[in-house]
C-alpha atoms as a PDB file:
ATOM      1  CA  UNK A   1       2.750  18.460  20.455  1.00  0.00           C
ATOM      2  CA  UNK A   2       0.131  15.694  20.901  1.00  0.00           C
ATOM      3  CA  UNK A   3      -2.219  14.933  18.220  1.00  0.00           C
ATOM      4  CA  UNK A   4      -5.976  14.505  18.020  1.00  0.00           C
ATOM      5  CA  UNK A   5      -6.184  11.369  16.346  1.00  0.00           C
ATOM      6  CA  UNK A   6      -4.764  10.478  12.897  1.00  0.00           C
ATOM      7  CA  UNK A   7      -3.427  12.734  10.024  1.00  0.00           C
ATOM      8  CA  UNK A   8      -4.469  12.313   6.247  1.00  0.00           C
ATOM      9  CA  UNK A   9      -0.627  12.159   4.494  1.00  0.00           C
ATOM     10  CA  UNK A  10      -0.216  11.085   0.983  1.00  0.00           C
ATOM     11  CA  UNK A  11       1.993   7.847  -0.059  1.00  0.00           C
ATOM     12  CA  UNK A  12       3.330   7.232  -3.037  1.00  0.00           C
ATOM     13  CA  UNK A  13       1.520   4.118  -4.212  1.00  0.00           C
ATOM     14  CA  UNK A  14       3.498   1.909  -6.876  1.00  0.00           C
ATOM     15  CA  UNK A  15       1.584  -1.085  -8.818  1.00  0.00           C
ATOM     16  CA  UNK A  16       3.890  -3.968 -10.680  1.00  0.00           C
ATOM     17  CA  UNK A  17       2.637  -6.635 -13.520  1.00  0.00           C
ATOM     18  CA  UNK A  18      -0.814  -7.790 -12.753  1.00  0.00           C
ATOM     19  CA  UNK A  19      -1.540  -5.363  -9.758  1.00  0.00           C
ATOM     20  CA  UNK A  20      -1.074  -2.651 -12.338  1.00  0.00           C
ATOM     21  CA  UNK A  21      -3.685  -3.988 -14.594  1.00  0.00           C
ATOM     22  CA  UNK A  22      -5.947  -4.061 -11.851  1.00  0.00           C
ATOM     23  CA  UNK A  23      -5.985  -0.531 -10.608  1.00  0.00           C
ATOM     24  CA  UNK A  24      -5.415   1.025 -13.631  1.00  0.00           C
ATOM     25  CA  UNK A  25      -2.114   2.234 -13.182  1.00  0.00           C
ATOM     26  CA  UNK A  26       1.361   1.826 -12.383  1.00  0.00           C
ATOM     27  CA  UNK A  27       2.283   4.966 -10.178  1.00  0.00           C
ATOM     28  CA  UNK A  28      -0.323   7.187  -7.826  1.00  0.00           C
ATOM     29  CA  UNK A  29      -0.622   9.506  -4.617  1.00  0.00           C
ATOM     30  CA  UNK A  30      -3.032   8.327  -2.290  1.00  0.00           C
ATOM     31  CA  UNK A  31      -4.128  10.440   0.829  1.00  0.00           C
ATOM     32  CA  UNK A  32      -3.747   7.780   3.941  1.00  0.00           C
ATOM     33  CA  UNK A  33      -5.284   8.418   7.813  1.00  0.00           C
ATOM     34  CA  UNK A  34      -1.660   8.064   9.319  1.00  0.00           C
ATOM     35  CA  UNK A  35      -0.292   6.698  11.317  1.00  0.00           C
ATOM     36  CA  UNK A  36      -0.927   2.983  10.510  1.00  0.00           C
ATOM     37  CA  UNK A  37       0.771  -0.226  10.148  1.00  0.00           C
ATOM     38  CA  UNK A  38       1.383  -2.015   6.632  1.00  0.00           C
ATOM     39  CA  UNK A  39      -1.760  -4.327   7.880  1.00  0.00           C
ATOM     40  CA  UNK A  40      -3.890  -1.944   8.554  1.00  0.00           C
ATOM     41  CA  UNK A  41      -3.149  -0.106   5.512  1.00  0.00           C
ATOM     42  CA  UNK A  42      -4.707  -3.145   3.175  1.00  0.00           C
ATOM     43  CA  UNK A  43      -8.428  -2.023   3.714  1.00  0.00           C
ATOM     44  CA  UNK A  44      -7.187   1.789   2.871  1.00  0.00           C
ATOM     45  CA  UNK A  45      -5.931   0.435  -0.518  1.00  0.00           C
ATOM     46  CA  UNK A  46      -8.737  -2.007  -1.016  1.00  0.00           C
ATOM     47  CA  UNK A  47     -11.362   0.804  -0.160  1.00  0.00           C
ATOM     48  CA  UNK A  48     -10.095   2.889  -2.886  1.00  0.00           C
ATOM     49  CA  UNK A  49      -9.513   0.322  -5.728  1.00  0.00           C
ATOM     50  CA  UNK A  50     -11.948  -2.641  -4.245  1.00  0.00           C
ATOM     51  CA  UNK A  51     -10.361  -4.749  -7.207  1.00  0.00           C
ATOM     52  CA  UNK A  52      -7.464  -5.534  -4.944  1.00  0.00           C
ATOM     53  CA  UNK A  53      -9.820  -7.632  -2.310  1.00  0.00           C
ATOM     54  CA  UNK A  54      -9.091 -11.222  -4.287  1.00  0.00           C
ATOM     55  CA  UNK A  55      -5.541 -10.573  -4.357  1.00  0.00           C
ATOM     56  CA  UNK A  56      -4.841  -9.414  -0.914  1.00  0.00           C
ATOM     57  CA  UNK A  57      -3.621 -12.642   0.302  1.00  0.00           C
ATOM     58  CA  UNK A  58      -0.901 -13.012  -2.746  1.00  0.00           C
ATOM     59  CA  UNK A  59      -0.111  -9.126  -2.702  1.00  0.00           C
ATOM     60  CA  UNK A  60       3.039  -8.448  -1.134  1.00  0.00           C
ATOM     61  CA  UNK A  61       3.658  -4.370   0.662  1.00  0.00           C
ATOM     62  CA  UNK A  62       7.269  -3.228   0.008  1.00  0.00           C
ATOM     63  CA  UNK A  63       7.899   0.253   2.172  1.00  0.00           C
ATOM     64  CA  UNK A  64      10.543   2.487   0.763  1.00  0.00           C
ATOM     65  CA  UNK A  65      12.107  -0.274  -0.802  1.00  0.00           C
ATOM     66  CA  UNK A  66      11.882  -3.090   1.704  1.00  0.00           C
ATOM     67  CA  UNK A  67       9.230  -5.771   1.985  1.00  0.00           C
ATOM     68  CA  UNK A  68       7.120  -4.906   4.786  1.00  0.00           C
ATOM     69  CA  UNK A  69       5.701  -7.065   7.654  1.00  0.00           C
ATOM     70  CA  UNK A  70       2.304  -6.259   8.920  1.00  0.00           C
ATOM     71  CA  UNK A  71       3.809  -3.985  11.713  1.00  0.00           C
ATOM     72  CA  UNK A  72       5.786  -2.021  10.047  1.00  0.00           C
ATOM     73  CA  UNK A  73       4.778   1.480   9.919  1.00  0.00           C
ATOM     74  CA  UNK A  74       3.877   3.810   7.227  1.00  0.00           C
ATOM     75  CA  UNK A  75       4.391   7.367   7.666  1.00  0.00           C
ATOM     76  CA  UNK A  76       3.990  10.346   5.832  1.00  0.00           C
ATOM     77  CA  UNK A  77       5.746  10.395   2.090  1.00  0.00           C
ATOM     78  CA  UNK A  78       6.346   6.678   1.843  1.00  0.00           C
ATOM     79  CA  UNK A  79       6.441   4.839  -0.774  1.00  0.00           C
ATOM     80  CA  UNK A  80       4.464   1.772  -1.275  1.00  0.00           C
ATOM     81  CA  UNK A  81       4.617  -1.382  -3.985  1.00  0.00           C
ATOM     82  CA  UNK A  82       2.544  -3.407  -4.320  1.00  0.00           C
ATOM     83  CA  UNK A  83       4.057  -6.609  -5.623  1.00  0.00           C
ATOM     84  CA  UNK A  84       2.804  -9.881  -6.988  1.00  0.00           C
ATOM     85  CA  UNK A  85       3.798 -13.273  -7.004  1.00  0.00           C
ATOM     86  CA  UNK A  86       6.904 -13.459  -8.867  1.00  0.00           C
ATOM     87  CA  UNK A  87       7.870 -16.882 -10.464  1.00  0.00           C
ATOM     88  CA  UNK A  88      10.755 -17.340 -12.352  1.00  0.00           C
ATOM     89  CA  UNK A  89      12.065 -19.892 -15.273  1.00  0.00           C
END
């Protein structure tokens, strides 16, 4: 069956050290237009918690697990990280 245009889905949305601080919390369900890539799912995040803007270029996407690459696709019950800088000692 062929679809109109995109679906809203909901994604599990996971937020680590400083990421967490800045949206207020470490676990939510957002509702996403899907289908979409990991890159075009930055201004979806950023539109709900605008906080994220200064940190998109540092911010790393993990999808279900794996870090993502900006084509990677994000379907419907996914779960996405979003994961900082990590520096070790």
């Amino acid at each position: 069956m062929l679809s109109d245009g995109p679906t809203t889905s909901p994604l599990r949305l996971l937020a680590f050290a400083g990421v967490r601080d800045v949206i207020g919390h470490a676990e939510a369900t957002v509702e996403v237009a899907l289908p979409c890539t990991a890159d075009e799912l930055w201004p979806l995040l950023i539109a709900r918690y605008p906080a994220l803007s200064p940190y998109r270029a540092s911010v790393r996407l993990a999808i279900n697990g794996t870090y993502a690459v900006p084509t990677d696709r994000v379907a419907s019950g996914d779960e996405v990280a979003l994961i900082p800088p990590v520096s070790g000692g």
